[in-house]
PDB file of N, CA and C in Angstrom:
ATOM      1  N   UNK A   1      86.021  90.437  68.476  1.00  0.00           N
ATOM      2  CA  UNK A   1      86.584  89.115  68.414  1.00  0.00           C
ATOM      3  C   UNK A   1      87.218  88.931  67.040  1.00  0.00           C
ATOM      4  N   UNK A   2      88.433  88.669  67.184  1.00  0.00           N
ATOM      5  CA  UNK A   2      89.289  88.422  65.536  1.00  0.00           C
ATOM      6  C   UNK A   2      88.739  87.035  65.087  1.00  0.00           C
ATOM      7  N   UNK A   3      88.491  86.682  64.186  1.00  0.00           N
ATOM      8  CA  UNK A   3      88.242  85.611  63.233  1.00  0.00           C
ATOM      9  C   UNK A   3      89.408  84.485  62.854  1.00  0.00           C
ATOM     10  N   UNK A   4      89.585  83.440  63.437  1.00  0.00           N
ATOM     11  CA  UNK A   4      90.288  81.688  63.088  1.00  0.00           C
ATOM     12  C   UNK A   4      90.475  81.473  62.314  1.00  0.00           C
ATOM     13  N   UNK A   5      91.647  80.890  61.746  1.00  0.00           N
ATOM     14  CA  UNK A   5      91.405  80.165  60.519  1.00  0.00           C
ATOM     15  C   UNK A   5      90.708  78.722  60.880  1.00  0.00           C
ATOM     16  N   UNK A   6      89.782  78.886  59.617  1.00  0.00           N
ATOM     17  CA  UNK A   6      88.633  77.818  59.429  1.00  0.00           C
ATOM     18  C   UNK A   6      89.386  76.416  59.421  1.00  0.00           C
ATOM     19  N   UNK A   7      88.447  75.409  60.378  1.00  0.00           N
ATOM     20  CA  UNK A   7      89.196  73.615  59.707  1.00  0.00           C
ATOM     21  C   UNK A   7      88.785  73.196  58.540  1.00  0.00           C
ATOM     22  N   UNK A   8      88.110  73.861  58.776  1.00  0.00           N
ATOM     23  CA  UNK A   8      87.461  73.021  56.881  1.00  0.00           C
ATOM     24  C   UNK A   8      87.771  73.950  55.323  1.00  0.00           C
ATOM     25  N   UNK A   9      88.110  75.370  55.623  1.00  0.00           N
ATOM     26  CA  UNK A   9      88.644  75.505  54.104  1.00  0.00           C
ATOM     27  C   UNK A   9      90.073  77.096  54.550  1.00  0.00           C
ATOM     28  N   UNK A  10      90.631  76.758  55.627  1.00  0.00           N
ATOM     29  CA  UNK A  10      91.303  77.431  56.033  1.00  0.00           C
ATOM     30  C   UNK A  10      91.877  79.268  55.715  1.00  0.00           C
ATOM     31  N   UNK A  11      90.468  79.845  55.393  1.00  0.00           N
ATOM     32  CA  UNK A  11      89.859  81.174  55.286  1.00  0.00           C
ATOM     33  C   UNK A  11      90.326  81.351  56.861  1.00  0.00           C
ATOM     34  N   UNK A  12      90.276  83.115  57.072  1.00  0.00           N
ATOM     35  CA  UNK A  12      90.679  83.342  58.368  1.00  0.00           C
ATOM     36  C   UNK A  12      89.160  83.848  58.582  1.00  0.00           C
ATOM     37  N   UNK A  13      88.072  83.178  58.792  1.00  0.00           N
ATOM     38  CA  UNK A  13      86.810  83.380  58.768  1.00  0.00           C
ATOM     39  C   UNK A  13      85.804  82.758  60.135  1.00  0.00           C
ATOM     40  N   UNK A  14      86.666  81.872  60.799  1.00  0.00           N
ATOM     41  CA  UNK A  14      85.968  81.132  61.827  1.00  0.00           C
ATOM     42  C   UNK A  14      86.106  81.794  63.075  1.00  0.00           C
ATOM     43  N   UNK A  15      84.223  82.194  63.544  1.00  0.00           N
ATOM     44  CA  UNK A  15      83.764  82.594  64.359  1.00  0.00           C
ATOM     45  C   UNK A  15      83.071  82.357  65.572  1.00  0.00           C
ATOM     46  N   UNK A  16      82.865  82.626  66.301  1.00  0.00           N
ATOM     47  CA  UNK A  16      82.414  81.763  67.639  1.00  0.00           C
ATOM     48  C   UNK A  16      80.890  82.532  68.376  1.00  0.00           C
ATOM     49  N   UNK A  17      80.192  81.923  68.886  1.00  0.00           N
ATOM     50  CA  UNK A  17      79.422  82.505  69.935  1.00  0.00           C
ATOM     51  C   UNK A  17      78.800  81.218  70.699  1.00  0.00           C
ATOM     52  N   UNK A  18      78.585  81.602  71.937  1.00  0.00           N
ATOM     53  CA  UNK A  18      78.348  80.889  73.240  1.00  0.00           C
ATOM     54  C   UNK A  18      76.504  80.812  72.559  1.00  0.00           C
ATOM     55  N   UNK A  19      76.056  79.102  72.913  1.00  0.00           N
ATOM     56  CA  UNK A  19      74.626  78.617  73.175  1.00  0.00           C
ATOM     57  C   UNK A  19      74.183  79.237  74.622  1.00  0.00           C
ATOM     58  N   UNK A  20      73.186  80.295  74.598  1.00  0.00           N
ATOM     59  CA  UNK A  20      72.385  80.573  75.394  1.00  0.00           C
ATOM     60  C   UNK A  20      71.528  79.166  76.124  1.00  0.00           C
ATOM     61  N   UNK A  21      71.490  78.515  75.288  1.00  0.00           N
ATOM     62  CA  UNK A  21      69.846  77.503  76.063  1.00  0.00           C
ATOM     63  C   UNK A  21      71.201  76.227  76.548  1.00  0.00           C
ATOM     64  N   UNK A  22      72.362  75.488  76.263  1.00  0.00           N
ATOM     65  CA  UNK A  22      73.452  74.924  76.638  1.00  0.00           C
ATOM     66  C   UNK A  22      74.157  75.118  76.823  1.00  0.00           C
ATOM     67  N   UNK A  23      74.648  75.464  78.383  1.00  0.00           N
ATOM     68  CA  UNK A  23      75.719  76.393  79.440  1.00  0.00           C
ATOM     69  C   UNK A  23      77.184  75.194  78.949  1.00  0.00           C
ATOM     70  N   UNK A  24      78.149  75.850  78.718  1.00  0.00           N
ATOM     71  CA  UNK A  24      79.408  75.371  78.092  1.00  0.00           C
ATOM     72  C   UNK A  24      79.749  75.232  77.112  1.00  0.00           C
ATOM     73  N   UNK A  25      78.726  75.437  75.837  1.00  0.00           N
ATOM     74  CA  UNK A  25      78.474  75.267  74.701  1.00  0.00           C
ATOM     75  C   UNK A  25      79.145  76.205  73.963  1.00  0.00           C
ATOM     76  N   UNK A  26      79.980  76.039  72.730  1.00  0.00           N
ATOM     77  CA  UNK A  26      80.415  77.182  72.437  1.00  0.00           C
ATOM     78  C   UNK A  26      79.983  76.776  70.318  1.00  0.00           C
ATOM     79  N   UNK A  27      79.491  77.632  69.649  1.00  0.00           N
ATOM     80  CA  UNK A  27      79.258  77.133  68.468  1.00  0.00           C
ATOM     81  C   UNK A  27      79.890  77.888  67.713  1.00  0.00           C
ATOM     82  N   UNK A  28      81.077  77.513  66.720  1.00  0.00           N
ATOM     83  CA  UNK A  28      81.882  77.863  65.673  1.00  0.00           C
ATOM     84  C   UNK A  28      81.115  77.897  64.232  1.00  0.00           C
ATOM     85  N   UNK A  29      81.593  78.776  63.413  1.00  0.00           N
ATOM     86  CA  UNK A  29      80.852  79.103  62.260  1.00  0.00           C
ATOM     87  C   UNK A  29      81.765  79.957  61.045  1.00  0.00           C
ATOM     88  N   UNK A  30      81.804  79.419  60.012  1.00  0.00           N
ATOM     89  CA  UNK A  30      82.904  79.567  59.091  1.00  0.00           C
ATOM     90  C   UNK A  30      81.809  80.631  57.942  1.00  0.00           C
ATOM     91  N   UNK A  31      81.962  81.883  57.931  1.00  0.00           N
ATOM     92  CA  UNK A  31      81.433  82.811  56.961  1.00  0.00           C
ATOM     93  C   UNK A  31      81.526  82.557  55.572  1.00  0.00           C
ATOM     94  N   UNK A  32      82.842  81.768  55.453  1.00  0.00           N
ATOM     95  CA  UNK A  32      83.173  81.837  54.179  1.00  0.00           C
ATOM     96  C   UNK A  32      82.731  80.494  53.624  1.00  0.00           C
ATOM     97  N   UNK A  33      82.598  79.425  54.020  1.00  0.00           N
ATOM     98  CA  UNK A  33      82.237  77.887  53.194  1.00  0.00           C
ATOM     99  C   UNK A  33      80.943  77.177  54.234  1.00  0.00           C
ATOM    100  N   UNK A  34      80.392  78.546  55.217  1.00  0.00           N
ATOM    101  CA  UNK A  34      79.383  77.754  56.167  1.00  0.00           C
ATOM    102  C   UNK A  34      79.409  76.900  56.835  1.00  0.00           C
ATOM    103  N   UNK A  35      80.745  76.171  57.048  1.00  0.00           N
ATOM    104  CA  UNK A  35      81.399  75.248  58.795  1.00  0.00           C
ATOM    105  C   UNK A  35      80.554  75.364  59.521  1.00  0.00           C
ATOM    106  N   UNK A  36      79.978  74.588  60.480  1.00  0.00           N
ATOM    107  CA  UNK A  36      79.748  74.421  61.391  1.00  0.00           C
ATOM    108  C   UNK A  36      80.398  73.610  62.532  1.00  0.00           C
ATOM    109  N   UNK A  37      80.764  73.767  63.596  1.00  0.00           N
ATOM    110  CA  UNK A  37      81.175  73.128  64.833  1.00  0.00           C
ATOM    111  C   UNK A  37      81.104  73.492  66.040  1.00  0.00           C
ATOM    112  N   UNK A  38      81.021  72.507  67.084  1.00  0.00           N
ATOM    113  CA  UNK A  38      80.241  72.586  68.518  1.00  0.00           C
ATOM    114  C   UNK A  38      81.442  72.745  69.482  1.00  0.00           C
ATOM    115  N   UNK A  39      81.669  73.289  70.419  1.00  0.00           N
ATOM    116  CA  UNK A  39      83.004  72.955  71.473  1.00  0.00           C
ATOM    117  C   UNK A  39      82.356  72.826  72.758  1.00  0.00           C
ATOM    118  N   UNK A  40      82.561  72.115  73.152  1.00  0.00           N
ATOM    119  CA  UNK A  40      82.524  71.755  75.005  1.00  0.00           C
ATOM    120  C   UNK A  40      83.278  72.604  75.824  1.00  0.00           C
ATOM    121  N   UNK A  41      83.640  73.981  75.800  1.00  0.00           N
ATOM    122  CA  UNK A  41      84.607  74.715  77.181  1.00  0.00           C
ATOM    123  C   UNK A  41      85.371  73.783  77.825  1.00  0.00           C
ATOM    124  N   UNK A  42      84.484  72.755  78.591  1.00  0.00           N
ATOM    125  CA  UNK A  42      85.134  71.905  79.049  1.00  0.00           C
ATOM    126  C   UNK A  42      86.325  71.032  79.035  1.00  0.00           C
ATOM    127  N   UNK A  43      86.547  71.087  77.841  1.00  0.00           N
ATOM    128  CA  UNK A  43      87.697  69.926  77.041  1.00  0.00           C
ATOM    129  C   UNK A  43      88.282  71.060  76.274  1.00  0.00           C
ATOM    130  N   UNK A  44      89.514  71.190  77.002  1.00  0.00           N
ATOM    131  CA  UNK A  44      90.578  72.117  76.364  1.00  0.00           C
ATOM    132  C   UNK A  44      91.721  71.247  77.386  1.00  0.00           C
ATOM    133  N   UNK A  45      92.829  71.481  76.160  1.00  0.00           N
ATOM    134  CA  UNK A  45      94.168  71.583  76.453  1.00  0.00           C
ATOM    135  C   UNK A  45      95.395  71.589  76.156  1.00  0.00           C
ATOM    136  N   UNK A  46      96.429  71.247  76.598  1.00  0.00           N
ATOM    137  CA  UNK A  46      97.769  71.671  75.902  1.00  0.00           C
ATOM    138  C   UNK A  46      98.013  71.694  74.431  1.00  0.00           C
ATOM    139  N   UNK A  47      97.962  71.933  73.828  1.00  0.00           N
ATOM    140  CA  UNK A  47      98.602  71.646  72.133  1.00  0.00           C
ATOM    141  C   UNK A  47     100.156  71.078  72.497  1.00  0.00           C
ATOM    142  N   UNK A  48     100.358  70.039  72.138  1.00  0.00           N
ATOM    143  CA  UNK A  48     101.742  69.406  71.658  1.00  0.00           C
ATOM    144  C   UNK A  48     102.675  70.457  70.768  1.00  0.00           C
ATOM    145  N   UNK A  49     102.011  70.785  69.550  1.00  0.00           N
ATOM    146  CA  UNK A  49     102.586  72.113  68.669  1.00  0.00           C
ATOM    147  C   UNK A  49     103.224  73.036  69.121  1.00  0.00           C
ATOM    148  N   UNK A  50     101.956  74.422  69.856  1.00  0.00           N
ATOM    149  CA  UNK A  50     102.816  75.142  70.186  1.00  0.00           C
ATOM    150  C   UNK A  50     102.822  75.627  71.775  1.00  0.00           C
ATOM    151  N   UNK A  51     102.357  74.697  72.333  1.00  0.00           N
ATOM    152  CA  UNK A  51     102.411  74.489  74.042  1.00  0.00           C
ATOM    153  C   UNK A  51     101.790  75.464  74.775  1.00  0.00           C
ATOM    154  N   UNK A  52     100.351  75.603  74.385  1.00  0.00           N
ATOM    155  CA  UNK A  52      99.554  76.714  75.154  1.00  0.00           C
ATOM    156  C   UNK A  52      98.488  75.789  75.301  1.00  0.00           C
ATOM    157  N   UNK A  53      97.533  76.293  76.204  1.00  0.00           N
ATOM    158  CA  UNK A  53      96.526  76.040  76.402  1.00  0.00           C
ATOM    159  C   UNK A  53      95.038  75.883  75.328  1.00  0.00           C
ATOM    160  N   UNK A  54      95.386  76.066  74.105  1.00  0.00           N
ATOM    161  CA  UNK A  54      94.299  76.624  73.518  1.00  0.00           C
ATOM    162  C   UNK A  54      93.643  75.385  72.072  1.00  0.00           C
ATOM    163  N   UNK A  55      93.985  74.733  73.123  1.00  0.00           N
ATOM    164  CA  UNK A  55      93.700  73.375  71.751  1.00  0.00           C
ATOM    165  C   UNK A  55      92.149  72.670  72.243  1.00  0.00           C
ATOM    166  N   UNK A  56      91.036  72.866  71.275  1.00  0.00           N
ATOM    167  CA  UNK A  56      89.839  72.290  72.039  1.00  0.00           C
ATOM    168  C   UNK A  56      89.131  71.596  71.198  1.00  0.00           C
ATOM    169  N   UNK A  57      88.610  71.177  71.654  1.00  0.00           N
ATOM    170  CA  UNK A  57      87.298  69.458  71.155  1.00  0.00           C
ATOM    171  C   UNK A  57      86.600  69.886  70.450  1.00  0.00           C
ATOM    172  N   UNK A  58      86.255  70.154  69.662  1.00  0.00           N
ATOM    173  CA  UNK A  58      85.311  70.272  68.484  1.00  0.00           C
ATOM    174  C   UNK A  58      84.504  69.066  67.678  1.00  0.00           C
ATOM    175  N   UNK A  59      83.337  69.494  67.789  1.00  0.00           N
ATOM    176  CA  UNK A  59      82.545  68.150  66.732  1.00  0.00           C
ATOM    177  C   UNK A  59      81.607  68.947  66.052  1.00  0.00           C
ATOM    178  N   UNK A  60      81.297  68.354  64.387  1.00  0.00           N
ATOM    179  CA  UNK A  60      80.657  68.418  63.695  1.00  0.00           C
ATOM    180  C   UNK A  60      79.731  67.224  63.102  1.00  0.00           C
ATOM    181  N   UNK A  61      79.191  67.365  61.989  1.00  0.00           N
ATOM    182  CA  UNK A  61      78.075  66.213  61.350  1.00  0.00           C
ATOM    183  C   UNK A  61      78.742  64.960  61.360  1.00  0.00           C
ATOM    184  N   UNK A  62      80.200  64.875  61.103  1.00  0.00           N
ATOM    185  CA  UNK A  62      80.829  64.102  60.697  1.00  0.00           C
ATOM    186  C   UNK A  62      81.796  63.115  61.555  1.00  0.00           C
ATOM    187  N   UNK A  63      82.658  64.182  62.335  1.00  0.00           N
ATOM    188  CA  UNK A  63      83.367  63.722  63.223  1.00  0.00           C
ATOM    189  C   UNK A  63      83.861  64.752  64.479  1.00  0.00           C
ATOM    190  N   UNK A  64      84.829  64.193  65.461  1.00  0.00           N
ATOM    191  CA  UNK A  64      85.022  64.996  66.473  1.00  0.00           C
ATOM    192  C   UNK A  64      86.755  64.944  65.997  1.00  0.00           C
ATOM    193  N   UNK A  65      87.300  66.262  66.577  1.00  0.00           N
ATOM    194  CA  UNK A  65      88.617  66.729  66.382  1.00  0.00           C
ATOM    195  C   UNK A  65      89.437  67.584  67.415  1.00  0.00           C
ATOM    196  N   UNK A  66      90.183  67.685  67.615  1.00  0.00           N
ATOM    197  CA  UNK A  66      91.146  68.557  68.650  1.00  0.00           C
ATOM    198  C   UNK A  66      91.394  69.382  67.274  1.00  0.00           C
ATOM    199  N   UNK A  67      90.987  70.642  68.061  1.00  0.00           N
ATOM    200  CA  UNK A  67      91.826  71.895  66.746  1.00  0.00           C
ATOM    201  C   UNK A  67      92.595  72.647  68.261  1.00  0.00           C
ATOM    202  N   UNK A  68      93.571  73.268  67.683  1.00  0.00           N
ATOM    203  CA  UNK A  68      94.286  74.271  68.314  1.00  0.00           C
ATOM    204  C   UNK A  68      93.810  75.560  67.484  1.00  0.00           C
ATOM    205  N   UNK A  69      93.786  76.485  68.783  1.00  0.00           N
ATOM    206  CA  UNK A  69      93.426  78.235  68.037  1.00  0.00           C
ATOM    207  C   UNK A  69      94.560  78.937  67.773  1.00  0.00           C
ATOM    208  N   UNK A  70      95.325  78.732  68.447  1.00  0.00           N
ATOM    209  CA  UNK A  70      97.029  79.311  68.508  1.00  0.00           C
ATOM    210  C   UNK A  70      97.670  78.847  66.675  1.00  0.00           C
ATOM    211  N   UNK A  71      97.815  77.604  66.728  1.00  0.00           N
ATOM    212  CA  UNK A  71      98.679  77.001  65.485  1.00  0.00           C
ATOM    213  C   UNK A  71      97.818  76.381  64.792  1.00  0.00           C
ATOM    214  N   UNK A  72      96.499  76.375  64.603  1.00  0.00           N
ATOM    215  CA  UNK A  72      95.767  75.544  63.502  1.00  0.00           C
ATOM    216  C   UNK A  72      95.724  74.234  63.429  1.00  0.00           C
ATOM    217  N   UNK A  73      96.598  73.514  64.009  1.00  0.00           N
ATOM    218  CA  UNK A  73      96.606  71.848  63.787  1.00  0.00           C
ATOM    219  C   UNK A  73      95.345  71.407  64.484  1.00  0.00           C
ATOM    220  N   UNK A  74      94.903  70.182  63.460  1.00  0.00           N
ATOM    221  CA  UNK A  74      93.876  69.683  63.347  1.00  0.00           C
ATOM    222  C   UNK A  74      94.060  67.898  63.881  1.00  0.00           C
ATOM    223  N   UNK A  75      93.494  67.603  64.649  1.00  0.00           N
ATOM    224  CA  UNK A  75      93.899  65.992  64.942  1.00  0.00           C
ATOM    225  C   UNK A  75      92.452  65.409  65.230  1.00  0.00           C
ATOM    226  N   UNK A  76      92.238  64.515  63.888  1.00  0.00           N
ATOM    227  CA  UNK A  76      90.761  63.598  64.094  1.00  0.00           C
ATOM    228  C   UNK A  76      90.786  62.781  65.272  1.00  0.00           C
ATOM    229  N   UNK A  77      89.901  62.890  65.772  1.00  0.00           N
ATOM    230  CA  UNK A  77      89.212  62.044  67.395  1.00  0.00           C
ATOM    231  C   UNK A  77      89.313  60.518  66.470  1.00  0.00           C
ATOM    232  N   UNK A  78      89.683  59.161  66.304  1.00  0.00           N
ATOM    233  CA  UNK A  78      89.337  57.898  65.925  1.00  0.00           C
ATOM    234  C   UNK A  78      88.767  57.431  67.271  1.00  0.00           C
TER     235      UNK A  78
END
């Protein structure tokens, strides 16, 4: 699995693995500044940017966000 650039300190360091004990669960993890973030499988979709499928829901301590994996853009959930 190739490594993301991170939302929080944009290292190409962000990694993924699926929650065994929460089916859909997917948990992101930044090597380099220790990120943490949660994704729902469930909630994916188009990126506006660069028009693929690969833009998904992410939440952390703080807040929830649409990141895209394709183009990096970041859009806070208000």
């Amino acid at each position: 699995m190739a490594a993301q650039k991170c939302p929080n300190c944009k290292e190409d360091s962000f990694t993924w693995k699926v929650d065994d004990e929460i089916s859909d669960l997917t948990v992101w993890s930044c090597f380099e500044c220790n990120y943490q973030a949660f994704e729902n499988e469930l909630e994916e979709q188009y990126c506006s940017e660069c028009v693929k499928k690969t833009k998904s829901k992410l939440s952390d301590k703080e807040k929830d966000y649409w990141w895209c994996s394709n183009c990096n853009t970041v859009e806070v959930i208000r």
